[in-house]
N, C-alpha and C. Protein backbone atom coordinates (compact mmCIF):
# COMPACT_ATOMS: atom_id res chain seq x y z
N UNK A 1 -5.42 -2.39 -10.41
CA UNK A 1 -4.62 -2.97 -9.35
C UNK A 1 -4.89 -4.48 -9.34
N UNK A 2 -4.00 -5.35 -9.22
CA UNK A 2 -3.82 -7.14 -8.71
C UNK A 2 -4.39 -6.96 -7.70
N UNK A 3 -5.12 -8.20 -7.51
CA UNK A 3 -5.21 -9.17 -6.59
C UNK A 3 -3.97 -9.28 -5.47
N UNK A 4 -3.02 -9.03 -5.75
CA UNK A 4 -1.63 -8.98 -4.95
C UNK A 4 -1.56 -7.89 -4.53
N UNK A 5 -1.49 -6.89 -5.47
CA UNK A 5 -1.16 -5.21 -5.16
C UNK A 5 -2.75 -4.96 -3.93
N UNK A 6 -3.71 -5.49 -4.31
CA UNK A 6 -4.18 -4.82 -3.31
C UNK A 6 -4.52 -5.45 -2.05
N UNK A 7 -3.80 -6.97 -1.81
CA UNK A 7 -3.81 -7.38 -0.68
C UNK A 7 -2.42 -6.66 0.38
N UNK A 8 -1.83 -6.34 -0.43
CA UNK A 8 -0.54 -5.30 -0.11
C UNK A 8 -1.06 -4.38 0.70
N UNK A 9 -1.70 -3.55 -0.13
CA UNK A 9 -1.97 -2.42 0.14
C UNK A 9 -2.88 -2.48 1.31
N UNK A 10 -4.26 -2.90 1.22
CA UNK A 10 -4.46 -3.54 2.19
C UNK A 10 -4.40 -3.80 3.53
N UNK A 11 -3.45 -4.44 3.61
CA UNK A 11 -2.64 -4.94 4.85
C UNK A 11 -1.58 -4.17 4.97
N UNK A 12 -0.94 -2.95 4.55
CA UNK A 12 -0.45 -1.77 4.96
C UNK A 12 -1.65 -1.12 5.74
N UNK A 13 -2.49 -0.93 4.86
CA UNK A 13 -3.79 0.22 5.86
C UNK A 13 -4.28 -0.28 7.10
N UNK A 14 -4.27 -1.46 7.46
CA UNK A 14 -4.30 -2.47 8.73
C UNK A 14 -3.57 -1.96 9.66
N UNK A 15 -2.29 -1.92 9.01
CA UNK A 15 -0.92 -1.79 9.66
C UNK A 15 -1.18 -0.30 10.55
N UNK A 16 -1.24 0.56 9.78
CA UNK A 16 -1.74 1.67 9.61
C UNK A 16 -2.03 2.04 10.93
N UNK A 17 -3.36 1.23 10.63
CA UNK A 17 -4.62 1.81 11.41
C UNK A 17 -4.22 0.94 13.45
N UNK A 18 -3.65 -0.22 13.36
CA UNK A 18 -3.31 -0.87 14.11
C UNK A 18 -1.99 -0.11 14.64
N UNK A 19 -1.24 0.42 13.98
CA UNK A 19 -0.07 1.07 14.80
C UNK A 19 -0.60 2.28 15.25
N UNK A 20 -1.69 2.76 15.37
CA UNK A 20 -1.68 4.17 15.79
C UNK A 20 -2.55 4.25 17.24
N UNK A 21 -2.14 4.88 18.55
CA UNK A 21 -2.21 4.98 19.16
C UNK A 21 -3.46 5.52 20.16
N UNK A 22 -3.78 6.79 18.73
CA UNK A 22 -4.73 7.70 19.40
C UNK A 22 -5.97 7.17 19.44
N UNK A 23 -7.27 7.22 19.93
CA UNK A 23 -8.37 7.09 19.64
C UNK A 23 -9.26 7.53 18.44
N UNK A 24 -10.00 6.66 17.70
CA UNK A 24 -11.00 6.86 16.27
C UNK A 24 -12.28 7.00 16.88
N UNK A 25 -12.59 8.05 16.20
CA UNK A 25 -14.48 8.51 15.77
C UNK A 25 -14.84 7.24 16.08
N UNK A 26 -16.33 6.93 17.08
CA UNK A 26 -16.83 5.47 16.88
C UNK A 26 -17.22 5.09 15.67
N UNK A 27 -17.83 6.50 14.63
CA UNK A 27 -18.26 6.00 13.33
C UNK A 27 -17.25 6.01 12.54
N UNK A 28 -15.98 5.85 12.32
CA UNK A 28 -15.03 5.79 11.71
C UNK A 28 -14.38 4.09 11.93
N UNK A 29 -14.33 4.29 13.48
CA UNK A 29 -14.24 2.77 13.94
C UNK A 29 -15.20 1.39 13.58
N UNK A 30 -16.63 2.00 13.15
CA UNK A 30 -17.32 1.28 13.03
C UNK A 30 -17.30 0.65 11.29
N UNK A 31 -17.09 1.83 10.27
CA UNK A 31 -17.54 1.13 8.84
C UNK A 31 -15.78 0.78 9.02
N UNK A 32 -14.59 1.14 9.84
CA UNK A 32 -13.43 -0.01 9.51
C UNK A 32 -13.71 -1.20 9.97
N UNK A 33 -14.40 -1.42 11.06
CA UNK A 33 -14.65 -3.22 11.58
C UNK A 33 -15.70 -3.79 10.57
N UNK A 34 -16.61 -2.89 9.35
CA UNK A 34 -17.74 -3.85 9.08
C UNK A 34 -16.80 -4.23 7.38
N UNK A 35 -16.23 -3.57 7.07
CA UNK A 35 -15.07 -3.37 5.90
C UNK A 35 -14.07 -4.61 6.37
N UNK A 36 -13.36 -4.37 7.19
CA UNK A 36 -12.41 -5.21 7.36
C UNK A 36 -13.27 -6.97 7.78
N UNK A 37 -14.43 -7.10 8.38
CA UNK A 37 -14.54 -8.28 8.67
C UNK A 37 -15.06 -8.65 7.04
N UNK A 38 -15.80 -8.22 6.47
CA UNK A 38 -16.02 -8.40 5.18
C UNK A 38 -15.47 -8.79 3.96
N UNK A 39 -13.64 -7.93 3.85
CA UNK A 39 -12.50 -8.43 3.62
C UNK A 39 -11.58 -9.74 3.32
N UNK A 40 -12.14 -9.91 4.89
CA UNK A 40 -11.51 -10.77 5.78
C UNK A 40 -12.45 -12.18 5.82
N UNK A 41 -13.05 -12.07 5.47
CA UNK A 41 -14.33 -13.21 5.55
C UNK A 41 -14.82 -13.59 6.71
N UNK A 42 -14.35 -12.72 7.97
CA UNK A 42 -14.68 -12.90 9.13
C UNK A 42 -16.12 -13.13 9.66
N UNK A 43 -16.92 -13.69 9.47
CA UNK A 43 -17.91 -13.87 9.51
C UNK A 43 -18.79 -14.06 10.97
N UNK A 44 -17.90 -14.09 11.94
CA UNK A 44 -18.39 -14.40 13.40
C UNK A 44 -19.07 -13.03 13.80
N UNK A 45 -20.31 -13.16 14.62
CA UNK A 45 -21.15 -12.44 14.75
C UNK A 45 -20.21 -11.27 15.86
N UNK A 46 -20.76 -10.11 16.20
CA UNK A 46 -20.50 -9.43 17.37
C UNK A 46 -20.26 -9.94 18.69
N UNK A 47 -19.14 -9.78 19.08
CA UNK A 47 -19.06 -10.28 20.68
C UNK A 47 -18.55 -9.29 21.61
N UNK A 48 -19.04 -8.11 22.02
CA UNK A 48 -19.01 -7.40 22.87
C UNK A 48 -19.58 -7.61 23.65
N UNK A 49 -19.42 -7.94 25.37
CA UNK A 49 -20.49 -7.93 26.49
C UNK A 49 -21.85 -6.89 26.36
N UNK A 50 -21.46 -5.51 25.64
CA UNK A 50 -23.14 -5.14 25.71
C UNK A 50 -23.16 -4.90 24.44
N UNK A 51 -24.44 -4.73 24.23
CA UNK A 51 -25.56 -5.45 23.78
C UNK A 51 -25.33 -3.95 22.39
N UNK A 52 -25.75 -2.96 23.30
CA UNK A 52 -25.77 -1.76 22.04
C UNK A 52 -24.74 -1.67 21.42
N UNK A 53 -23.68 -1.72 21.36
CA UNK A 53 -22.16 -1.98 21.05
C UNK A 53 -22.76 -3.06 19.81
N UNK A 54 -23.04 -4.52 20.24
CA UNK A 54 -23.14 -5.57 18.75
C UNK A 54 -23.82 -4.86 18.30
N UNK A 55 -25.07 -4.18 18.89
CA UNK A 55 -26.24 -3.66 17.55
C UNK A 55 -26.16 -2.83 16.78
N UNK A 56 -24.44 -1.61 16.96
CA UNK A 56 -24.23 -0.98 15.96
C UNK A 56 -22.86 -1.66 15.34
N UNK A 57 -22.40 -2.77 15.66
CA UNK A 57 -21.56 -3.47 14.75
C UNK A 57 -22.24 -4.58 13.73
N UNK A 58 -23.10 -5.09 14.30
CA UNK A 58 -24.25 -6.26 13.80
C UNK A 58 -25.13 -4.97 12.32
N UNK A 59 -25.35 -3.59 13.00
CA UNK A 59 -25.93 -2.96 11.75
C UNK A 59 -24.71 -2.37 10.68
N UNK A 60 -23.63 -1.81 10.95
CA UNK A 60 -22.94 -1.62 10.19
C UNK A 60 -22.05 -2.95 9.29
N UNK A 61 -21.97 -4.01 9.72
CA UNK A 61 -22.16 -5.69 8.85
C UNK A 61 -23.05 -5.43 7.99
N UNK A 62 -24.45 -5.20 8.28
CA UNK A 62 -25.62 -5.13 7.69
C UNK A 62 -25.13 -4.18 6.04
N UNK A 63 -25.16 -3.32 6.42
CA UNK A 63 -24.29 -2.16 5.34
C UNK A 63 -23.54 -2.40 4.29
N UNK A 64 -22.81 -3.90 4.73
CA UNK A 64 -22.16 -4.21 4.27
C UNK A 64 -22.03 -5.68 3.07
N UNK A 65 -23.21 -5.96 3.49
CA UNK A 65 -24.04 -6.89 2.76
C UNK A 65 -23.70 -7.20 1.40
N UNK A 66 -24.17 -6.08 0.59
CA UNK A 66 -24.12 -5.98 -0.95
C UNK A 66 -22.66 -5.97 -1.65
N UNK A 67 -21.80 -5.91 -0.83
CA UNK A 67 -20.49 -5.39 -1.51
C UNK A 67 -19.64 -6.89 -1.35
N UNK A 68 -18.68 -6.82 -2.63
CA UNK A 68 -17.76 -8.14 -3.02
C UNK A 68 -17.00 -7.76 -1.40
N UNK A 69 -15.57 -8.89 -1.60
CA UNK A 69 -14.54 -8.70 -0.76
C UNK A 69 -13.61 -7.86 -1.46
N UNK A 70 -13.43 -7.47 -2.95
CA UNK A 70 -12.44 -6.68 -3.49
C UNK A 70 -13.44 -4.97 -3.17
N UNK A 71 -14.49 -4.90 -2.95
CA UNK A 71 -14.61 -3.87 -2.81
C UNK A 71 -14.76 -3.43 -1.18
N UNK A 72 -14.43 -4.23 -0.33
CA UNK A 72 -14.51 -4.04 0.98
C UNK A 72 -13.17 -3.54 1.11
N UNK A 73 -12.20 -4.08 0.37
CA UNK A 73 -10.64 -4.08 0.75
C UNK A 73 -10.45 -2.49 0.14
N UNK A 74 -10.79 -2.18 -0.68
CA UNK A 74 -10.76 -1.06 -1.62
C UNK A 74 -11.80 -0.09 -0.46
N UNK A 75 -12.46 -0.16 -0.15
CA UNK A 75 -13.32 0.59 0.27
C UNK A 75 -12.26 0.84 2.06
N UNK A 76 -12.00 -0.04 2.53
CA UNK A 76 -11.19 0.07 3.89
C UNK A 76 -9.60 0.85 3.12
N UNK A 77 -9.08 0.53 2.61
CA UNK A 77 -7.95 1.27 1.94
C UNK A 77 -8.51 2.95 1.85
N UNK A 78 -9.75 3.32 0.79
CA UNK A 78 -10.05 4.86 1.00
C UNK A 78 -10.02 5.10 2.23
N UNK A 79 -10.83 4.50 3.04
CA UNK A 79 -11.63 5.06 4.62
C UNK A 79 -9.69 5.77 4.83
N UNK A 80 -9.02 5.06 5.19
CA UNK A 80 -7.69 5.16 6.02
C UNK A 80 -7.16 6.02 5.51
N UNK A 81 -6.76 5.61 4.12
CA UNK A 81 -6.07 7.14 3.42
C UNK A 81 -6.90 8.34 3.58
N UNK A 82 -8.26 8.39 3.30
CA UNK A 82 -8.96 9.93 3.42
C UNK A 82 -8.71 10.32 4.88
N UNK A 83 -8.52 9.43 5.73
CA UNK A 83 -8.61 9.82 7.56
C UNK A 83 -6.93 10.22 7.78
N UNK A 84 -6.23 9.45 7.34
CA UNK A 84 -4.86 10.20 7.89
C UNK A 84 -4.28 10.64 6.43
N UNK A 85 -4.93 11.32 5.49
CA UNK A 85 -4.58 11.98 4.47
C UNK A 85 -2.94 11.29 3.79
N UNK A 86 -3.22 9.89 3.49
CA UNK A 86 -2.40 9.54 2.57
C UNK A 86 -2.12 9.49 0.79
């Protein structure tokens, strides 16, 4: 897959995940925010008013450490397709 094809793709699974209504697993919710900021080069720390909330977004970042941005994007693309079986 390009560099193109999988910013595509990508940003369909965004789409995805952003158009849907229902509520996500917190741990489902959680490796998509440490994937997608990773992606994304989002680099700004946790800002939730409490505290345990950053410390399992601040650890799942952590997780996320070792991995490029092509494999964050690739890796958030599986998460979505395996969850709503695309």
């Amino acid at each position: 897959m390009t560099d193109e094809e999988l910013d595509i793709a990508f940003q369909e699974a965004v789409n995805v995940v952003n158009s849907c209504e229902e509520p996500f697993p917190a741990d489902f919710l959680l490796r998509l925010y440490a994937y997608y900021k990773k992606a994304t080069h989002n680099i700004d720390p946790p800002s939730s008013r409490k505290a345990l909330i950053n410390a399992f977004k601040a650890n799942a970042l952590f997780q996320t450490r070792g991995i490029s941005v092509r494999e964050a994007k690739e890796k958030y693309i599986d998460l979505v397709n395996d969850y709503f079986n695309l």
